[in-house]
Protein backbone atom coordinates (compact mmCIF):
# COMPACT_ATOMS: atom_id res chain seq x y z
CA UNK A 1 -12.09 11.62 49.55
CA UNK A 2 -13.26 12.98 46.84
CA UNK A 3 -12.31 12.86 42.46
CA UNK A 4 -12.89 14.77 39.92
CA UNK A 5 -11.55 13.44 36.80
CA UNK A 6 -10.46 15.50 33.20
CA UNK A 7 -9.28 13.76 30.27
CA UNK A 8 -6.28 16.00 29.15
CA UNK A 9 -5.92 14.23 26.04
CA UNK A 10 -6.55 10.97 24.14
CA UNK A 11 -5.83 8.65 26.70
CA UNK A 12 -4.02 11.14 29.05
CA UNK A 13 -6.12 11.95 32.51
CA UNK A 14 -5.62 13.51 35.15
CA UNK A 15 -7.39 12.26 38.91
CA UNK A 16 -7.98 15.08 41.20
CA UNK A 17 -8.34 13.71 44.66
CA UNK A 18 -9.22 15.71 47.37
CA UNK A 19 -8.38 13.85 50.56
CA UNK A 20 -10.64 14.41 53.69
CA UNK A 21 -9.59 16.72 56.23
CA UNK A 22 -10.37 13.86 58.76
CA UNK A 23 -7.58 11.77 56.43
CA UNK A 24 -5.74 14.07 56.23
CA UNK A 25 -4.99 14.79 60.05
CA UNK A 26 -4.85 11.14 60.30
CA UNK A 27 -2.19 10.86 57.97
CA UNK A 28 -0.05 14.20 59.72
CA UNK A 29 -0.28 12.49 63.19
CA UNK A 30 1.04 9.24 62.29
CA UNK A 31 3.83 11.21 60.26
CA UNK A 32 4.57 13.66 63.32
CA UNK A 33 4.60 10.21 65.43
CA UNK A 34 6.63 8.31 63.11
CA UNK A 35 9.46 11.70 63.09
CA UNK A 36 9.67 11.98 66.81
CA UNK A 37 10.29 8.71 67.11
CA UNK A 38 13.76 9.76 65.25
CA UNK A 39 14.08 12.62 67.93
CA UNK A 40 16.10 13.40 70.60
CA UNK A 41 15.60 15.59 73.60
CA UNK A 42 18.03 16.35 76.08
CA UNK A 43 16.68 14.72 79.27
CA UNK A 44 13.96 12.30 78.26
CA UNK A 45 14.56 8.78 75.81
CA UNK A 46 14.23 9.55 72.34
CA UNK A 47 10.75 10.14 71.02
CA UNK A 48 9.55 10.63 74.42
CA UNK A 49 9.28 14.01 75.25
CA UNK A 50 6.37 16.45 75.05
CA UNK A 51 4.85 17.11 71.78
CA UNK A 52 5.49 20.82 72.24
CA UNK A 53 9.03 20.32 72.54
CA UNK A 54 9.06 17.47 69.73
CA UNK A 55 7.29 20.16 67.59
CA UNK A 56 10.38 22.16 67.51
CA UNK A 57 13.12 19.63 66.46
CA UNK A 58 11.05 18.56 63.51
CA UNK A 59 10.92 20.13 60.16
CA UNK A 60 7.16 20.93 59.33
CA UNK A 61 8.01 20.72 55.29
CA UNK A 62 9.59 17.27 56.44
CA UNK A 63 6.73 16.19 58.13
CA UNK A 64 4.55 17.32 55.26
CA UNK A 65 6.35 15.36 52.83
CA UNK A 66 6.25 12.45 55.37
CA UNK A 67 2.32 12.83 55.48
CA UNK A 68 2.20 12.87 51.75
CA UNK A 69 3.94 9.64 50.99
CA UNK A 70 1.75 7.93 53.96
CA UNK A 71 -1.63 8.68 51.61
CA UNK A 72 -0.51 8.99 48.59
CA UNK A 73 -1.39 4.95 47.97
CA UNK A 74 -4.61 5.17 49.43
CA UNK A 75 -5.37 8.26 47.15
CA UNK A 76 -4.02 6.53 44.05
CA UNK A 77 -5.49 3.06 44.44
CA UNK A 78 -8.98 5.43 45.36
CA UNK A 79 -8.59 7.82 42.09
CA UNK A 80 -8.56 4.48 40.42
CA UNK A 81 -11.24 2.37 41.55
CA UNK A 82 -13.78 5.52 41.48
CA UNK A 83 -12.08 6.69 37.40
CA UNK A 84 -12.34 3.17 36.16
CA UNK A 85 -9.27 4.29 34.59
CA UNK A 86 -5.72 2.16 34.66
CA UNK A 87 -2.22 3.45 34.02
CA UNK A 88 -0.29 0.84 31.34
CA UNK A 89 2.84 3.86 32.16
CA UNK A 90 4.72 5.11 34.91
CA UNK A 91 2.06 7.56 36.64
CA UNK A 92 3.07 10.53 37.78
CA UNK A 93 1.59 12.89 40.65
CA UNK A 94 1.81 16.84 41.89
CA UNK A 95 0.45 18.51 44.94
CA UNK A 96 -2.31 21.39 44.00
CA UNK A 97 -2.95 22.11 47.61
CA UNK A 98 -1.63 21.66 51.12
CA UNK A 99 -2.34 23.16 54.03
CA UNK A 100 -3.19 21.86 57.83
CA UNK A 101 -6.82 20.69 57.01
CA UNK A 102 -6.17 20.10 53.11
CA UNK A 103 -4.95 18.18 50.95
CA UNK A 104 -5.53 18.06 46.95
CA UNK A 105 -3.26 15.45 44.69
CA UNK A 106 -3.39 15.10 40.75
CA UNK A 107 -2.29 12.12 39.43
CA UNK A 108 -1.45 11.95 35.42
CA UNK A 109 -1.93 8.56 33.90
CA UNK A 110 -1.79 7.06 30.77
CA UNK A 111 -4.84 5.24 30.67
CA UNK A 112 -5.68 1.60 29.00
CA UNK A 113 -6.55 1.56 25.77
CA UNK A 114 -10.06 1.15 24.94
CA UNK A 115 -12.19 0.12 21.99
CA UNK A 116 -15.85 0.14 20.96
CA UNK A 117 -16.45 -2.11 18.19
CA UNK A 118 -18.39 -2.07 14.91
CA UNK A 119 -19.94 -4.85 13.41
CA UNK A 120 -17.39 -7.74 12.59
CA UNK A 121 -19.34 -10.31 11.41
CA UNK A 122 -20.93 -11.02 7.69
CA UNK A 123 -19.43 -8.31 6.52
CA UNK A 124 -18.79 -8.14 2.39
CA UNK A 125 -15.11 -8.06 2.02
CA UNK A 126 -14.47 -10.30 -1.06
CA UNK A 127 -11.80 -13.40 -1.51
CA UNK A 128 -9.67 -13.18 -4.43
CA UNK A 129 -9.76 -16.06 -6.94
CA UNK A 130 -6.91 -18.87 -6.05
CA UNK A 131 -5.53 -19.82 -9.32
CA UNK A 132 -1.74 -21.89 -10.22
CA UNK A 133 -0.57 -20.76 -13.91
CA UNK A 134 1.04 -23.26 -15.97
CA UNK A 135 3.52 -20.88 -16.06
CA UNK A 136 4.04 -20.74 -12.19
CA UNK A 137 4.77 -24.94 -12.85
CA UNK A 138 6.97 -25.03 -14.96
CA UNK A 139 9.22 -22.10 -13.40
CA UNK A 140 8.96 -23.80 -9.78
CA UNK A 141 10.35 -26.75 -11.67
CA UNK A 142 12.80 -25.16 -13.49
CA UNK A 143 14.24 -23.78 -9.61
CA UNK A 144 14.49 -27.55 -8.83
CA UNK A 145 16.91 -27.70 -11.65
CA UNK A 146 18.34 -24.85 -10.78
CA UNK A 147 18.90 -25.45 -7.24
CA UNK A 148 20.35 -28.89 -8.11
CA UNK A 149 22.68 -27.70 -10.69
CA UNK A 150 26.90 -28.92 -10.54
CA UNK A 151 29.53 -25.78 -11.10
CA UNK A 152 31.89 -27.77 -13.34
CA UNK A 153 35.07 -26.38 -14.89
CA UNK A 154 35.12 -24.49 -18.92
CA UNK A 155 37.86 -23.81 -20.92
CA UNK A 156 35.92 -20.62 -22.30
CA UNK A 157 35.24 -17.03 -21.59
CA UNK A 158 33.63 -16.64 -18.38
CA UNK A 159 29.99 -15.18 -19.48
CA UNK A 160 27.66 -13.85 -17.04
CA UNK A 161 25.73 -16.79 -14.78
CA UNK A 162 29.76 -18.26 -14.70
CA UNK A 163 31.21 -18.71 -11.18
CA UNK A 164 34.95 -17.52 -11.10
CA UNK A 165 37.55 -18.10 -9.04
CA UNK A 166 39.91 -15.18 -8.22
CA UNK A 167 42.47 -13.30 -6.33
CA UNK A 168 42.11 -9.66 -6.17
CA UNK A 169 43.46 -6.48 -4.50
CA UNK A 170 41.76 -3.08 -4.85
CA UNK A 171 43.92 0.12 -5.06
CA UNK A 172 42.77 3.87 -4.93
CA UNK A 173 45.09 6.28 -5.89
CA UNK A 174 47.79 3.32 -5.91
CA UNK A 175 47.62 2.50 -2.19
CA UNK A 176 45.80 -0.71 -1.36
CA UNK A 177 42.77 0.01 1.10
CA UNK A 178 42.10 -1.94 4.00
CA UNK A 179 38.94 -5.00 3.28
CA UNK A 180 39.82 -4.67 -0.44
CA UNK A 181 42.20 -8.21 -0.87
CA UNK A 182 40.84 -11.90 -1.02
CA UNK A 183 42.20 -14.84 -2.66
CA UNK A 184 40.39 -18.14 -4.65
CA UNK A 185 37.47 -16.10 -3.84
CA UNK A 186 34.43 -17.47 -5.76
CA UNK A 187 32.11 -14.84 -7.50
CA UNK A 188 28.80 -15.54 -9.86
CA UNK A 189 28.67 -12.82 -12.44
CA UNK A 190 25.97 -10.49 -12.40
CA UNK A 191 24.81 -12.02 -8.79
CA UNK A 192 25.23 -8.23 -7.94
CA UNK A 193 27.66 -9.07 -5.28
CA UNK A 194 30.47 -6.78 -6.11
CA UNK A 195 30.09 -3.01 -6.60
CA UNK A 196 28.64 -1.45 -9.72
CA UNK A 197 30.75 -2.63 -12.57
CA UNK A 198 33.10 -4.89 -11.18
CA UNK A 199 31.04 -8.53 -12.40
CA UNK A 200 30.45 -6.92 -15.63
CA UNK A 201 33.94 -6.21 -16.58
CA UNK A 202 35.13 -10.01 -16.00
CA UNK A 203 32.98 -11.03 -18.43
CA UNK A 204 35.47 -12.23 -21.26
CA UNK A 205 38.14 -13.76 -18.65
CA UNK A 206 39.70 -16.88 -19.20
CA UNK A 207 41.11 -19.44 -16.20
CA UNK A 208 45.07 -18.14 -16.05
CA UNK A 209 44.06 -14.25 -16.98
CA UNK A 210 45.27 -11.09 -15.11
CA UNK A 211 43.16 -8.05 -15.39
CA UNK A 212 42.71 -4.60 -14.36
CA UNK A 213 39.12 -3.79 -13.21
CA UNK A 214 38.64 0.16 -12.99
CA UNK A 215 35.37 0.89 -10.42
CA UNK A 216 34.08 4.00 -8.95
CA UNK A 217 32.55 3.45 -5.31
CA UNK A 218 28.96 4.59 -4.95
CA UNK A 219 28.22 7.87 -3.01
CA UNK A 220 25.93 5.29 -0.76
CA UNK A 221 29.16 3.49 0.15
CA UNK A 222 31.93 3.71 3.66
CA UNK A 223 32.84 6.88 4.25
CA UNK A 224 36.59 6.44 3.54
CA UNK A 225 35.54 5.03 -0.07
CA UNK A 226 32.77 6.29 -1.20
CA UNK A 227 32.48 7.98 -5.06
CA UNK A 228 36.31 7.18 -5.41
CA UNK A 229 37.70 5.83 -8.34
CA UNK A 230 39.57 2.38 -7.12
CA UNK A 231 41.33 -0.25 -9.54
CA UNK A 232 41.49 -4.00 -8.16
CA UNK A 233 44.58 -5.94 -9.67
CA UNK A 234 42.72 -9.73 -10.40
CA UNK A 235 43.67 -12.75 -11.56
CA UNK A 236 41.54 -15.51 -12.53
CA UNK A 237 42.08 -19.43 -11.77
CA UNK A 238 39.25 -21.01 -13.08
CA UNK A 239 35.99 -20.60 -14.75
CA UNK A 240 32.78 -22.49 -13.73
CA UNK A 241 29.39 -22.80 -15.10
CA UNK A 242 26.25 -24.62 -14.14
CA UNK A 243 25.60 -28.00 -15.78
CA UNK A 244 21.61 -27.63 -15.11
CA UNK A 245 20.07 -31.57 -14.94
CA UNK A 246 17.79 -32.81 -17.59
CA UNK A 247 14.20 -32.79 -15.88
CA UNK A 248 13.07 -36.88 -16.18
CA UNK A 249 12.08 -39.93 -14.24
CA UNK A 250 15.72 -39.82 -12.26
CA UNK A 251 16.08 -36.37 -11.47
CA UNK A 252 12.66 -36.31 -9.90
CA UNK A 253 12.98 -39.41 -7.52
CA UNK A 254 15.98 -38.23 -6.58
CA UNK A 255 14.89 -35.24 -4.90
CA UNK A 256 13.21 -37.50 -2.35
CA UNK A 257 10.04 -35.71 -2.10
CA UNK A 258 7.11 -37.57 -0.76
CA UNK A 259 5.44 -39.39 -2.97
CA UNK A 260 7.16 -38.39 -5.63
CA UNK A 261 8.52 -41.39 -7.76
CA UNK A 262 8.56 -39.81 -11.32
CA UNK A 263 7.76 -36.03 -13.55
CA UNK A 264 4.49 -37.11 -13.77
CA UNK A 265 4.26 -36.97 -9.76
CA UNK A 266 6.51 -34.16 -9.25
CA UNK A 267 4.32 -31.98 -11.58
CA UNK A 268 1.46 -33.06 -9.01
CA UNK A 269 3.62 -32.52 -6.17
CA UNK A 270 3.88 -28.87 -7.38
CA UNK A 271 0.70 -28.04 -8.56
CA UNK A 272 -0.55 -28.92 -4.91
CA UNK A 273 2.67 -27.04 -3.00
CA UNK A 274 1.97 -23.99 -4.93
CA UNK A 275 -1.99 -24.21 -4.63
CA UNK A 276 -1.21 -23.92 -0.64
CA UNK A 277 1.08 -21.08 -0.89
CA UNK A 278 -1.77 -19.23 -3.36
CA UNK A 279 -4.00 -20.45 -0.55
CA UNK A 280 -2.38 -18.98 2.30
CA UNK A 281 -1.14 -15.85 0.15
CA UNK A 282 -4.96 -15.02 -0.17
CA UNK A 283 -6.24 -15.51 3.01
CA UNK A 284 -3.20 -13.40 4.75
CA UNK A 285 -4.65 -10.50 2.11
CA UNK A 286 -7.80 -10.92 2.90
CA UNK A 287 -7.37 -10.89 6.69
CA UNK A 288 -5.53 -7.16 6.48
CA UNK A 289 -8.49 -6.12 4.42
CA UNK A 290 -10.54 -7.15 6.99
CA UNK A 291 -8.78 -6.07 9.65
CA UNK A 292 -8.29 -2.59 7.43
CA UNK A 293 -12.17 -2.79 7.41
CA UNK A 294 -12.82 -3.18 10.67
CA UNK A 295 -10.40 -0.57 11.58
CA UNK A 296 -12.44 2.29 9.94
CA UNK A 297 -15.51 0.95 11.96
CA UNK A 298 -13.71 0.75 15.49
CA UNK A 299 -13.60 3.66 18.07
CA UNK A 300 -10.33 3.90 19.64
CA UNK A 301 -9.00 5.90 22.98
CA UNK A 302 -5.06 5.15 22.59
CA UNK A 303 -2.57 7.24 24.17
CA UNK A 304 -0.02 8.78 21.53
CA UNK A 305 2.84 7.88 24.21
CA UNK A 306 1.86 4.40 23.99
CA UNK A 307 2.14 4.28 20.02
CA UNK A 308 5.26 6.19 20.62
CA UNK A 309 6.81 3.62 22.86
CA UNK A 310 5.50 0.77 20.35
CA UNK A 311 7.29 2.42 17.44
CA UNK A 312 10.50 3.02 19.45
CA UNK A 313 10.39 -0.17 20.36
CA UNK A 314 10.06 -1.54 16.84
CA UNK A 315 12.78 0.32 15.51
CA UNK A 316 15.51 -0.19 18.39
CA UNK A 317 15.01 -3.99 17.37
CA UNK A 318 15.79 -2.94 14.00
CA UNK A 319 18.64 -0.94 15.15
CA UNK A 320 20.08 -4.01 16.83
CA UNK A 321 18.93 -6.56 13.53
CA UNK A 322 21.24 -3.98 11.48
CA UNK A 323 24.19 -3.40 13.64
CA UNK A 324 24.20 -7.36 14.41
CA UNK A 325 25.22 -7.18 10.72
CA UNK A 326 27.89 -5.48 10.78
CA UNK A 327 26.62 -1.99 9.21
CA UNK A 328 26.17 0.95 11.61
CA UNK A 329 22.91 2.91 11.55
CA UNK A 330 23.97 6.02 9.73
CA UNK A 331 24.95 3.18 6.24
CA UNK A 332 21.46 1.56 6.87
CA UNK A 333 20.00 5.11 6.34
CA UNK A 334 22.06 5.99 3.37
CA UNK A 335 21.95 2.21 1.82
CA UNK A 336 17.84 2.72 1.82
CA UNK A 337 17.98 6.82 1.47
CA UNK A 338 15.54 7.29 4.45
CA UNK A 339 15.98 10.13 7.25
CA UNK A 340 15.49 9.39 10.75
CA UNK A 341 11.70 11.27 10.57
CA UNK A 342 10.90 8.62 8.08
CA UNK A 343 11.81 6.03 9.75
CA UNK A 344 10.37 7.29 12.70
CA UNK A 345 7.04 7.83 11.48
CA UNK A 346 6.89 4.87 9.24
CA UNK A 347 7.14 2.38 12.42
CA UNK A 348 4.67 4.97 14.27
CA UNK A 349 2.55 4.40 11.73
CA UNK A 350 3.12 0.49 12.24
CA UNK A 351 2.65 0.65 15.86
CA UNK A 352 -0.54 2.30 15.36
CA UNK A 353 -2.09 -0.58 13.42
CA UNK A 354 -0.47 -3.24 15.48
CA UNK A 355 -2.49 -2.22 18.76
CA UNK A 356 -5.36 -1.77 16.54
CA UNK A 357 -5.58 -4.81 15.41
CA UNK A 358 -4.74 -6.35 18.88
CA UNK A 359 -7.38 -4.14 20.87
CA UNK A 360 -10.02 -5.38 17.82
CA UNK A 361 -8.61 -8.97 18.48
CA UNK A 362 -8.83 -9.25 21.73
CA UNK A 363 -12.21 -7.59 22.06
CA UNK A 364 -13.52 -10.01 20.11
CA UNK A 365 -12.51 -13.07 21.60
CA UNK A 366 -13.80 -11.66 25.08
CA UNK A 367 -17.22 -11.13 23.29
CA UNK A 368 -17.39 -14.39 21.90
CA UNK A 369 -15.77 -15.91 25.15
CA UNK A 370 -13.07 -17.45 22.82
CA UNK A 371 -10.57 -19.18 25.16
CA UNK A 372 -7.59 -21.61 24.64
CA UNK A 373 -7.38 -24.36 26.74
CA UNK A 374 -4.38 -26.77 28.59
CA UNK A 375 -5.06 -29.87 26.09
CA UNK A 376 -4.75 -27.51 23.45
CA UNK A 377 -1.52 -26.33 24.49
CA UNK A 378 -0.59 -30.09 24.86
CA UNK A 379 -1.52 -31.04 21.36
CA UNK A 380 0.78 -27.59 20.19
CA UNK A 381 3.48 -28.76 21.84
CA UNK A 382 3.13 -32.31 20.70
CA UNK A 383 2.87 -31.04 17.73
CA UNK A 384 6.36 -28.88 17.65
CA UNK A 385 8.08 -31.67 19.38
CA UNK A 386 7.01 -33.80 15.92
CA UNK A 387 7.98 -31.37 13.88
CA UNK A 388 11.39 -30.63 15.41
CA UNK A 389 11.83 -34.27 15.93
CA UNK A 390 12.09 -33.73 19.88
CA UNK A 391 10.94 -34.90 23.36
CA UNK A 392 7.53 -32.37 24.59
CA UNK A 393 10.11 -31.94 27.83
CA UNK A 394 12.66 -30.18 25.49
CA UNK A 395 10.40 -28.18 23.66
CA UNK A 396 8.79 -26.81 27.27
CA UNK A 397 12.14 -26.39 28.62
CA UNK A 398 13.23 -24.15 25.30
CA UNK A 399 9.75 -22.47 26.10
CA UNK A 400 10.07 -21.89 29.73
CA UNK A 401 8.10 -18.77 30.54
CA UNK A 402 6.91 -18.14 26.91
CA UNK A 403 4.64 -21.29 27.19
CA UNK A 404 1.85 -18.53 28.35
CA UNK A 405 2.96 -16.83 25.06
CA UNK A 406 2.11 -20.31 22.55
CA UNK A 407 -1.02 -19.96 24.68
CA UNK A 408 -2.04 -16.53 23.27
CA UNK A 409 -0.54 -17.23 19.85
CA UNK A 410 -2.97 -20.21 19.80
CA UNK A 411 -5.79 -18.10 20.66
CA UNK A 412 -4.92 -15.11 18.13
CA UNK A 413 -5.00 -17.44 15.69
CA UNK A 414 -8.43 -18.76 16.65
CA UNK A 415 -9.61 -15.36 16.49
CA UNK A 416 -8.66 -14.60 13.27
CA UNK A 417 -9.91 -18.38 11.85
CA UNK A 418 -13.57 -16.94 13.62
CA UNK A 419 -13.23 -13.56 11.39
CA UNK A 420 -12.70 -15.47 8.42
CA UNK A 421 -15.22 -18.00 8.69
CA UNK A 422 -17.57 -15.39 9.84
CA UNK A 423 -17.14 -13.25 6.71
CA UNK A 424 -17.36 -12.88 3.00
């Protein structure tokens, strides 16, 4: 046999195989053998009569198309081995030439990525100064405050930051519309729960109050409601605001934090929590400029159907994320005014990085023969079943087949700890 390879596209070739006419008579006798053995012929047993006579009662485009399934591994698995090239999608195959001594096939794969890489070591990238503002303090420990605050009952206007408890019943055009009634429902003004307008105008309301509330649906809103003009009948039964706790001693034992007995200590405690999360916000930015970097260094052969597929795949899981929520597809467009193209192109876009950065990955760790181990996979799980406060035999049974997965998220992450500690 022989090949003769032509790279169509980026990552699209097509394997011309020209099969031997010795294979190829091979592979017409055994189909001709394996036919009349399906034959009958008045007067002999089935598949036992002369060839001449056999020759008639069998369809020579059938026995063609026999011959051509009975090679067509042997010339795939040969176009392979000879192209150094691998399909990663469904190959697919057409018949140039056929005749009783020849026999041409071209098969059209979508080849393996591939990747030559640049240098990715000492390069100059630059870390970002780590730095906790007082600022930054004093606001994480006014959320603790926050967080730990009591709704109790006022006898005054409800302001905005007041929780109120209502019944309401929204009208449009006098006829009460279906989703628009609830009762001792509990609202936080200006939490932006409500449409436009509705949160602002019970500002003012006292516990015991009835009160017209005049809306107009936004034009990004159901289909049977949107931009109408809609009046919800409410009445109010009570009025709560936040009684915020006075930061001292008491409050900050009492949120149980580890080692954390007094302000003095919680201010510590925070200082170091936040000094982690500046930390780890830094490196993450500094590991997509260096895998941005190393990008614009790295020759790539990737298929365009295999981004495609990524970025179809991408957004059908966002397709399912939103509809699990109860909101079809065309409100998720309208909600975040994209079209379909942008969306499109904005997770083809995505795809395109992510096998970038795993083809730059995983090149590396084969050059620098980076490999995770069982007793590291041990100590992960170990770890988990700590963490979860679980037996190792119910955190492998959760796992099941994605145990190979912790593997490779173990070694990603190695990878990307060599990058940074072998960069600037």
């Amino acid at each position: 046999m022989k090949l003769n390879v032509t790279n169509k596209e980026t990552g699209v070739y097509e394997l011309e195989v020209e099969v031997s006419s010795e294979k190829w008579l091979a592979a017409r006798q055994k189909a001709f053998k394996k036919l009349a053995g399906e034959v009958t012929v008045q007067g002999f047993r089935k598949g036992k009569a002369p060839e001449h006579l056999l020759k008639d009662k069998i369809d020579p485009a059938k026995e063609l198309d026999e011959a051509i399934k009975l090679i067509l591994d042997d010339a795939f698995s040969f176009a392979l081995q000879e192209s150094g090239r691998y399909p990663v999608m469904q190959p697919s195959y057409n018949v140039t030439k056929v005749s009783d001594k020849e026999l041409t096939l071209v098969f059209t794969i979508v080849s393996a990525p591939t990747v030559k890489l640049g240098a990715y070591k000492d390069l100059e990238i630059g870390h970002e100064p780590v730095e906790v503002s007082e600022k930054a303090v004093e606001d994480k420990l006014n959320s603790y405050l926050v967080q730990n605050a009591e709704l109790v009952l006022k006898n005054e206007a409800a302001t905005l930051g007041d929780t109120v408890v209502l019944d309401f019943e929204g009208f449009v055009d006098d006829v009460a519309f279906e989703g628009g009634k609830a009762s001792n429902h509990e609202l936080e003004l200006g939490s932006g729960q409500f449409i436009p307008g509705f949160e602002d105008a019970l500002v003012g309301v006292k516990a015991g109050e009835s009160r017209d509330v005049h809306v107009t649906f936004p034009e990004n809103y159901h289909e049977n409601l949107k931009g109408k003009k809609a009046v919800f009948k409410t009445t109010t039964h009570e009025v709560k605001t936040k009684s915020v706790p006075t930061l001292d001693d008491t409050f900050a034992a009492s949120l149980g934090l580890p080692n954390v007995s007094d302000v003095a200590s919680l201010r510590i405690h925070v200082l170091y929590e936040l000094n982690k999360e500046a930390e780890a916000s830094e490196r993450s930015a500094y590991v997509e400029k260096l895998l941005a970097k190393l990008r614009e260094t790295t020759e790539f052969e990737i298929a365009e159907d295999i981004i495609h597929s990524e970025g179809h795949h991408m957004q059908d899981r966002l397709v399912q994320e939103v509809t699990g929520q109860g909101m079809t597809w065309d409100q998720y467009k309208t909600v975040t005014g994209q079209t379909d193209e942008e969306i499109h192109d904005r997770f083809h876009e995505e795809a395109r990085i992510s096998i970038q950065n795993y083809l730059i990955t995983q090149q590396i760790a084969d050059n620098e023969k980076v490999e995770v181990s069982d007793a590291e996979v041990d100590f992960e799980v170990a770890r988990m079943a700590q963490m979860y406060n679980m037996e190792e035999k119910q955190i492998r049974e959760i796992l099941g087949e994605n145990i190979k997965n912790l593997k490779n998220d173990i070694r990603q992450r190695r990878i990307i700890d060599f990058l940074v500690e072998n960069n600037k």
